[in-house]
N, C-alpha and C. Protein backbone atom coordinates (compact mmCIF):
# COMPACT_ATOMS: atom_id res chain seq x y z
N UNK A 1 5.18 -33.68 -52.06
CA UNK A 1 5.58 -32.32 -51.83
C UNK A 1 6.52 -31.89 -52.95
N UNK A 2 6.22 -30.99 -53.43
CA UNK A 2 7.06 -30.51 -54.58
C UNK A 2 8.70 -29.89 -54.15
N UNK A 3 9.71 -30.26 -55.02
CA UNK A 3 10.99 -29.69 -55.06
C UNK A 3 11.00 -28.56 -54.38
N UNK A 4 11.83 -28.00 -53.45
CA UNK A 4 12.18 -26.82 -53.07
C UNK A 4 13.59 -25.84 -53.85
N UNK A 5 13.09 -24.85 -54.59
CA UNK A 5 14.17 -24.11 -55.44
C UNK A 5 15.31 -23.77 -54.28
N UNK A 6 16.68 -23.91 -55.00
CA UNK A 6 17.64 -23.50 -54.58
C UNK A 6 18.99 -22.67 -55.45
N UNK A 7 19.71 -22.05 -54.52
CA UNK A 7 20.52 -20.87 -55.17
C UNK A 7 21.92 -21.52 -54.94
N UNK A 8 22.73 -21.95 -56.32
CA UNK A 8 24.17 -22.08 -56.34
C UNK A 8 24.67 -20.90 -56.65
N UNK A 9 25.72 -20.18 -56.23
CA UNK A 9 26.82 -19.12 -56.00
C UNK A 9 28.01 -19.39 -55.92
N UNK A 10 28.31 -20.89 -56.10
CA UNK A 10 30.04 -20.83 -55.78
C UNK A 10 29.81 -21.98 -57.45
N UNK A 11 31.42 -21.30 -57.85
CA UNK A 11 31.45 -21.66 -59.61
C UNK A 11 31.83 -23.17 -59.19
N UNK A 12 32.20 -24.10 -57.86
CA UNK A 12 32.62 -25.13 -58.41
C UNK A 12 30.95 -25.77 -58.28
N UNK A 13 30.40 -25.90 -57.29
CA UNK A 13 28.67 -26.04 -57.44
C UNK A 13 28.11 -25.76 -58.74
N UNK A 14 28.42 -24.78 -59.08
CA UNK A 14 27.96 -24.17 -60.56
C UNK A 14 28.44 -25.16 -61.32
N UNK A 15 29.36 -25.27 -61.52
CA UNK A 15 30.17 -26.55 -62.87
C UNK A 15 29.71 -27.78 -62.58
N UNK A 16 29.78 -28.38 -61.25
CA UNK A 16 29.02 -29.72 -60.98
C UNK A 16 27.22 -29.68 -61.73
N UNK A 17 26.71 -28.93 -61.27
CA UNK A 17 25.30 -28.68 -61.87
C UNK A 17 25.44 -28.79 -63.58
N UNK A 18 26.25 -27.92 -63.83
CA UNK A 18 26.44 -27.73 -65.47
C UNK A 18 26.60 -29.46 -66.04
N UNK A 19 27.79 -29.85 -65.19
CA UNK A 19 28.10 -31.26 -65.98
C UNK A 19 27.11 -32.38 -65.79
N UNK A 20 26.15 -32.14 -64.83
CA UNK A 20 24.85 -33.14 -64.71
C UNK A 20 23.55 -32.60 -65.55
N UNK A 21 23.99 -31.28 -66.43
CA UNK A 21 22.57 -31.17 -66.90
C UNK A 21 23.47 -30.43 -68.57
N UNK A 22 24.36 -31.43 -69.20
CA UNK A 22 24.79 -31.15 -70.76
C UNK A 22 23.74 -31.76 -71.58
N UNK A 23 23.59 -30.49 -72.95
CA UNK A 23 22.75 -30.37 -73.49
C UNK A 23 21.19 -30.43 -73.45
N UNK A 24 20.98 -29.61 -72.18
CA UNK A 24 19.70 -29.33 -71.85
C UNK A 24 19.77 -28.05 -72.66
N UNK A 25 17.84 -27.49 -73.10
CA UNK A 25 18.12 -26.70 -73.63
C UNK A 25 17.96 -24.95 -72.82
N UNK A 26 18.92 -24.28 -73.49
CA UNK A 26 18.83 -23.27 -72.81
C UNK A 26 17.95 -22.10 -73.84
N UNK A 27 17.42 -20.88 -72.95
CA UNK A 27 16.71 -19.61 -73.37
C UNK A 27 17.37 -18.24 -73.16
N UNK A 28 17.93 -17.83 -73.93
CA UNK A 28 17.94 -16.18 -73.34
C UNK A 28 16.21 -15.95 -73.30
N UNK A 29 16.56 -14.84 -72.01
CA UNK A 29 15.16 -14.73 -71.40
C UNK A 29 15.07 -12.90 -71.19
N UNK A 30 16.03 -12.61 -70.44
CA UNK A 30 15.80 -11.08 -70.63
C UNK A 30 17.09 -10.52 -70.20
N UNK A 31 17.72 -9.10 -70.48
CA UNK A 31 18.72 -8.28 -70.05
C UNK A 31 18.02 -7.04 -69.75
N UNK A 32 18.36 -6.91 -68.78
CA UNK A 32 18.08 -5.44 -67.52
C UNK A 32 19.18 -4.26 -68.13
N UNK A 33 18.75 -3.62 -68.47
CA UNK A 33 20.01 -2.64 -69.24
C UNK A 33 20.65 -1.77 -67.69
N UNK A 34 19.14 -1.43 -67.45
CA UNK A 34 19.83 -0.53 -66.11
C UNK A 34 20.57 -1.38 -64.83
N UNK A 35 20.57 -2.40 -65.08
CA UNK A 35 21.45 -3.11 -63.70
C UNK A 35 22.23 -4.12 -64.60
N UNK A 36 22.61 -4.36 -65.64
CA UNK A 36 23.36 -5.26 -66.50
C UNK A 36 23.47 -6.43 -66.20
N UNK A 37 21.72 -6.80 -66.25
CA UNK A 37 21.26 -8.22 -65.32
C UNK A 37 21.05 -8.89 -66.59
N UNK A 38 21.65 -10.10 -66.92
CA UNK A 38 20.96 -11.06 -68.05
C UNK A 38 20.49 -12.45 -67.27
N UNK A 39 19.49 -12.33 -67.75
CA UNK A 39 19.05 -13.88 -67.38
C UNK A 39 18.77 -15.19 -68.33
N UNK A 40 19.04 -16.11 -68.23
CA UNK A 40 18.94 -17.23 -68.86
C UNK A 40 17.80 -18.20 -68.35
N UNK A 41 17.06 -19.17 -69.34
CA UNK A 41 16.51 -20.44 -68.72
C UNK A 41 17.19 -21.39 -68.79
N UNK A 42 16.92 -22.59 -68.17
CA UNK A 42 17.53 -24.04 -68.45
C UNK A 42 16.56 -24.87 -68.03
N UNK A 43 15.89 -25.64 -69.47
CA UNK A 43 14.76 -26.49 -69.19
C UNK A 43 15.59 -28.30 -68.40
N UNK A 44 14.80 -28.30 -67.87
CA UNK A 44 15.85 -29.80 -67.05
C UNK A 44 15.26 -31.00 -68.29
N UNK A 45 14.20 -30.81 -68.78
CA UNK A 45 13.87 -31.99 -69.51
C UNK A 45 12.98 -31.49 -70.99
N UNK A 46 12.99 -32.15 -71.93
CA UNK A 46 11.83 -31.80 -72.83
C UNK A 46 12.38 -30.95 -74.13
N UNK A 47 12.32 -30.37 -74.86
CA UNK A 47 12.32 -29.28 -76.14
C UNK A 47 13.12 -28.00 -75.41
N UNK A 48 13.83 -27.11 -76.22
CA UNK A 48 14.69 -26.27 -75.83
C UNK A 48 13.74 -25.14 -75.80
N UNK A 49 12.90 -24.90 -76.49
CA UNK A 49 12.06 -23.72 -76.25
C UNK A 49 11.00 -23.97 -74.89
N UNK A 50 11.26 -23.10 -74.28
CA UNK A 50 10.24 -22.98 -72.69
C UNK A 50 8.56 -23.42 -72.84
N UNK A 51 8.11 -23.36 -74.28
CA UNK A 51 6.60 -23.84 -74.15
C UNK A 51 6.54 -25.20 -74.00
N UNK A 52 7.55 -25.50 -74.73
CA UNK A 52 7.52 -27.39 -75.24
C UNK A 52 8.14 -28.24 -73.96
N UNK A 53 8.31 -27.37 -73.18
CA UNK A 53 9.07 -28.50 -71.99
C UNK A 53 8.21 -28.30 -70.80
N UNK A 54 9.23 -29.25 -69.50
CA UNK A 54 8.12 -29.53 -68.47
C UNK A 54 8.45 -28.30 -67.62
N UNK A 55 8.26 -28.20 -66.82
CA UNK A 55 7.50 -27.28 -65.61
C UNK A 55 8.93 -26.90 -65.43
N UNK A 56 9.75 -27.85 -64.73
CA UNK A 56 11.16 -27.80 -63.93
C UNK A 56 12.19 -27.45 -64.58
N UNK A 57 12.89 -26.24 -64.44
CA UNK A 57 13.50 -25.47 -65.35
C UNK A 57 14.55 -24.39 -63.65
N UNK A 58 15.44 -23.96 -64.77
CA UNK A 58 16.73 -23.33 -63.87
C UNK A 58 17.32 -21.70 -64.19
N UNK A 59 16.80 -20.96 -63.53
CA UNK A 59 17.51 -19.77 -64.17
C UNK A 59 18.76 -19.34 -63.71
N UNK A 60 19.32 -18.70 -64.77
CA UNK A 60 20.62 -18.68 -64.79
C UNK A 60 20.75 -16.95 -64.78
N UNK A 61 21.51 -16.35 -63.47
CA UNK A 61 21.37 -14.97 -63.54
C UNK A 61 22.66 -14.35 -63.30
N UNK A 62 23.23 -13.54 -64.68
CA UNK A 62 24.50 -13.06 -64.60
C UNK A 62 24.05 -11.46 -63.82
N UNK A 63 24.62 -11.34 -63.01
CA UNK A 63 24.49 -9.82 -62.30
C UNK A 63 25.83 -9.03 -62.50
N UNK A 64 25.72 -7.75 -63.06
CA UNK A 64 26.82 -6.45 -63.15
C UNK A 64 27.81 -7.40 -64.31
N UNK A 65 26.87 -7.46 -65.87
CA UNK A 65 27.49 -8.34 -66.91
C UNK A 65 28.47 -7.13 -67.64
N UNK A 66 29.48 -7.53 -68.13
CA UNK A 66 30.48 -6.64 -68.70
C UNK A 66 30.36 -7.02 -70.11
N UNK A 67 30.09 -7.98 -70.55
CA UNK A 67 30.49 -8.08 -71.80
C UNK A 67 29.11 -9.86 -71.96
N UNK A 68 28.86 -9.62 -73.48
CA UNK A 68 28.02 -10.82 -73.81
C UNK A 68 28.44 -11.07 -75.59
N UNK A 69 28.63 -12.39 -75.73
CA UNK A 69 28.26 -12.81 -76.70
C UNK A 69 27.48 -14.39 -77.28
N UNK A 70 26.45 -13.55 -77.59
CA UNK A 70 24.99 -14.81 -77.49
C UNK A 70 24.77 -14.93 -78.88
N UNK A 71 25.37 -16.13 -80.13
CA UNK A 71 25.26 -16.28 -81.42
C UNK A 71 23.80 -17.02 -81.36
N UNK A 72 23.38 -17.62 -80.63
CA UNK A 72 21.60 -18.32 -80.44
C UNK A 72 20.89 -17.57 -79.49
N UNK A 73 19.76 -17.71 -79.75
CA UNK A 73 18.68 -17.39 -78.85
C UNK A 73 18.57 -18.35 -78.02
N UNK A 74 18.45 -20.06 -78.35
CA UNK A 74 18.33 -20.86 -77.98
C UNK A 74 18.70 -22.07 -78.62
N UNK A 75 19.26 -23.21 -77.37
CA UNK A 75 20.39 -23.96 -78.26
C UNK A 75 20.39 -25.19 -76.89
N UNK A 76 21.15 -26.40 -77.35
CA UNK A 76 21.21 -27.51 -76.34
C UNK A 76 22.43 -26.76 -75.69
N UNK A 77 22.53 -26.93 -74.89
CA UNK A 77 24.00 -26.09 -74.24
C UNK A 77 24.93 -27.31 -73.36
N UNK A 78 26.17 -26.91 -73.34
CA UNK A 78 27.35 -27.12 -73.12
C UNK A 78 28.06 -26.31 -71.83
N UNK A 79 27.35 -26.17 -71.37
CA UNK A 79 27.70 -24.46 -70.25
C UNK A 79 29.08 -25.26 -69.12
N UNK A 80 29.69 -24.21 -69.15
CA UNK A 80 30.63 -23.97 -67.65
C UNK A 80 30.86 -22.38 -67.51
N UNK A 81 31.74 -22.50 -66.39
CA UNK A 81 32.08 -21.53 -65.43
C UNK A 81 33.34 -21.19 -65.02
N UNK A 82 33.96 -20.20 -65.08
CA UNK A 82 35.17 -20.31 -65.01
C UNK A 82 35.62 -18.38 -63.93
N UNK A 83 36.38 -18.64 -63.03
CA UNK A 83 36.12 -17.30 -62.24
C UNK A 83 38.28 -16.74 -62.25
N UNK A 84 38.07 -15.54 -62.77
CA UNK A 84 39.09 -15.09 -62.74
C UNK A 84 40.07 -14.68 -61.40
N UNK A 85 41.15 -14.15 -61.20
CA UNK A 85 41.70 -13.68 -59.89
C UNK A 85 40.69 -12.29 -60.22
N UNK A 86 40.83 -11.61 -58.97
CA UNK A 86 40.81 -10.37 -58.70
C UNK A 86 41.74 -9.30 -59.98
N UNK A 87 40.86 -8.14 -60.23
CA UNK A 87 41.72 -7.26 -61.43
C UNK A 87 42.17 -5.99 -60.95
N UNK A 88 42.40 -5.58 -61.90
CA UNK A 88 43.44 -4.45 -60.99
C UNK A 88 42.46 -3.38 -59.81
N UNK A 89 40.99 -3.48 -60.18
CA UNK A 89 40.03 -2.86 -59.30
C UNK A 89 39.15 -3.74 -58.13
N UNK A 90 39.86 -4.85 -58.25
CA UNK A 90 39.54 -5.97 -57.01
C UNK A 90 38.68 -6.94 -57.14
N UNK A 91 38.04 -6.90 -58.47
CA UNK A 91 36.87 -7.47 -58.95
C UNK A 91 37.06 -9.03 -59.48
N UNK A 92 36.63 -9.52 -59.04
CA UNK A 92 36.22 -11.04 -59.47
C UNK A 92 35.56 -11.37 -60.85
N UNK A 93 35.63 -11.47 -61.66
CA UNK A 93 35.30 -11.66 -62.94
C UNK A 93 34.87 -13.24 -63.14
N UNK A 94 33.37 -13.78 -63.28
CA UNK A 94 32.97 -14.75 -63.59
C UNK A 94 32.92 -14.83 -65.34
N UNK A 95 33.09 -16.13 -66.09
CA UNK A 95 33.23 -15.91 -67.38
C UNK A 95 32.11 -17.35 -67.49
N UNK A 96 31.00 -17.11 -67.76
CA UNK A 96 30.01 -18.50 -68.43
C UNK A 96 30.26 -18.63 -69.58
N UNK A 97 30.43 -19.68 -70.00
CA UNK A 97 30.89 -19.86 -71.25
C UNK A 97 30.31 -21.34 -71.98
N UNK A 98 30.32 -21.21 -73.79
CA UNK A 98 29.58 -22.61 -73.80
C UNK A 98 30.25 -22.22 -75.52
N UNK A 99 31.44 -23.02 -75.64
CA UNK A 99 32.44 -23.27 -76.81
C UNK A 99 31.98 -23.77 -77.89
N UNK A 100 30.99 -24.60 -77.54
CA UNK A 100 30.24 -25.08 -79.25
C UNK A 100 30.16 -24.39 -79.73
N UNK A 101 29.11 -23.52 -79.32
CA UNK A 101 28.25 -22.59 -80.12
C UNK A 101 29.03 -20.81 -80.30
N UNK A 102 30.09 -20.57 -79.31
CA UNK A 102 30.62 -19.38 -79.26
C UNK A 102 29.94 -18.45 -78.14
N UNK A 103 29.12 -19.04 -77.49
CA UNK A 103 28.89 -18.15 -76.43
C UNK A 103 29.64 -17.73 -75.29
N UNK A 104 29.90 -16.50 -74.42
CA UNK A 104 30.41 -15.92 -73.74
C UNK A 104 29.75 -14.90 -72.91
N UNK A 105 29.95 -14.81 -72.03
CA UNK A 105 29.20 -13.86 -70.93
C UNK A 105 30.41 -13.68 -69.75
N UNK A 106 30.43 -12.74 -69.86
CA UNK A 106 31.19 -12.02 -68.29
C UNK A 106 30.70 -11.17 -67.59
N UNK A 107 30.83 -11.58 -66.24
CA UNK A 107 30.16 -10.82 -64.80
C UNK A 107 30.68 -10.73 -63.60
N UNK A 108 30.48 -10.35 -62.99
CA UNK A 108 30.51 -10.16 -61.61
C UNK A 108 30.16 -11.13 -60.46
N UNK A 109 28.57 -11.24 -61.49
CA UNK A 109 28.34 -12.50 -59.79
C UNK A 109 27.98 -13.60 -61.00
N UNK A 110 27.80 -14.71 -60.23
CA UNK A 110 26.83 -15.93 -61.24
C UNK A 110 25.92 -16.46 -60.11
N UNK A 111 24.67 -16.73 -60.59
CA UNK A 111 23.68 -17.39 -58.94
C UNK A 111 22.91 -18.51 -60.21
N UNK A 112 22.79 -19.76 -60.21
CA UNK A 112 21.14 -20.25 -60.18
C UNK A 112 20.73 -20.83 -59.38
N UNK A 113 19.12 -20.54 -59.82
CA UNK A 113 18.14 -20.34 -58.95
C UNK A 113 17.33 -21.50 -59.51
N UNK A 114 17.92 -23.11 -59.09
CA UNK A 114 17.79 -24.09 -59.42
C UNK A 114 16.40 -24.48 -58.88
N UNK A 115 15.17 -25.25 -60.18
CA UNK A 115 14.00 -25.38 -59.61
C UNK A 115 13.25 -24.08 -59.80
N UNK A 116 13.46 -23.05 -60.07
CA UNK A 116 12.85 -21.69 -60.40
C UNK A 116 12.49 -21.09 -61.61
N UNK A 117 11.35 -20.89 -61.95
CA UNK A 117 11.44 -20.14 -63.63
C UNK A 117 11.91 -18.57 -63.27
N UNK A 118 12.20 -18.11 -64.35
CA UNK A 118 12.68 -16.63 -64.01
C UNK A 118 11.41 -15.90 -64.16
N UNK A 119 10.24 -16.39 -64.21
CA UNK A 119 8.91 -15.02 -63.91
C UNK A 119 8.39 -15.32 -62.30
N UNK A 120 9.31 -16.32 -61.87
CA UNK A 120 8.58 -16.44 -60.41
C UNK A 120 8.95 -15.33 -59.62
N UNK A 121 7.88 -14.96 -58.86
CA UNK A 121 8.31 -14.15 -57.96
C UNK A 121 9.33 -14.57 -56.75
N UNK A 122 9.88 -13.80 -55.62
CA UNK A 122 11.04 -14.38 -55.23
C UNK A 122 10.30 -13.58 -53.75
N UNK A 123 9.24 -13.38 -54.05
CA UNK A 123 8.73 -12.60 -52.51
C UNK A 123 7.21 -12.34 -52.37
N UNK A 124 6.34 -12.62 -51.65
CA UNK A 124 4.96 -13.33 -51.28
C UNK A 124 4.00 -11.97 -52.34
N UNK A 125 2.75 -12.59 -52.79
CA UNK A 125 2.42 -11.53 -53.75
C UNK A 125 1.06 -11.37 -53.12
N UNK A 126 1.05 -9.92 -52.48
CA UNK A 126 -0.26 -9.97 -51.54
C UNK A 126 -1.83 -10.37 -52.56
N UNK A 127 -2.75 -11.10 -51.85
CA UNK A 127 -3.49 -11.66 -52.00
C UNK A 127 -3.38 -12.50 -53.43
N UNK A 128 -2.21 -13.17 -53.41
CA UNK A 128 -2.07 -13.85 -54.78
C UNK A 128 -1.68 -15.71 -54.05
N UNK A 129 -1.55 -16.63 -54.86
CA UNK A 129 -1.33 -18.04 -54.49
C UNK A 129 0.24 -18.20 -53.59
């Protein structure tokens, strides 16, 4: 029976995951302009680009992103997580971050959707598999 995908949401889950899967490779994959959705891949095994690896892969989805800085497209990554207090408008500020390379991302929420590629659908596709 194949893996069942699952959703981490809390940054210390998030960082445990991160530190069991250093220098896997990661993908920017797409940004939603109108909902300031970026999404990431994370291949669990194989070549950093998404063709060259295996099946089992992790997306990484920043929701209501404030700010990005992505010097690679794609790179072995180093990733953590780090969540601010509340700001002066009550907001929780998640900061993903990956220091080798200079990457930075800040958001709102952080979720992956461990076991999931990001073209899967997330809801039954009438008369489809």
């Amino acid at each position: 029976m194949a893996e069942l995908a699952r959703t981490l949401k809390d940054v210390a889950e998030i960082n445990d995951f991160f530190a069991d899967h250093q220098d896997r490779g990661v993908q920017l994959w797409q940004y939603h302009v109108s909902h300031s959705c970026l999404e990431l891949v994370m291949m669990h095994e194989g070549e950093i680009h998404w063709k060259n690896s295996t099946a089992k892969c992790t997306t990484i989805f920043c929701h209501v992103t404030h700010s990005m800085m992505i010097p690679e497209i794609s790179w072995r990554a180093r990733l953590s997580a780090v969540e601010s207090r509340p700001n002066e408008k009550g907001e929780t500020i998640i900061t993903l971050l990956d220091h080798a390379i200079g990457f930075k991302v800040e958001c709102n929420h952080l979720f992956l959707y461990v076991g999931r590629h990001p073209n899967s659908p997330t809801y039954s596709i009438p008369n489809g598999d």
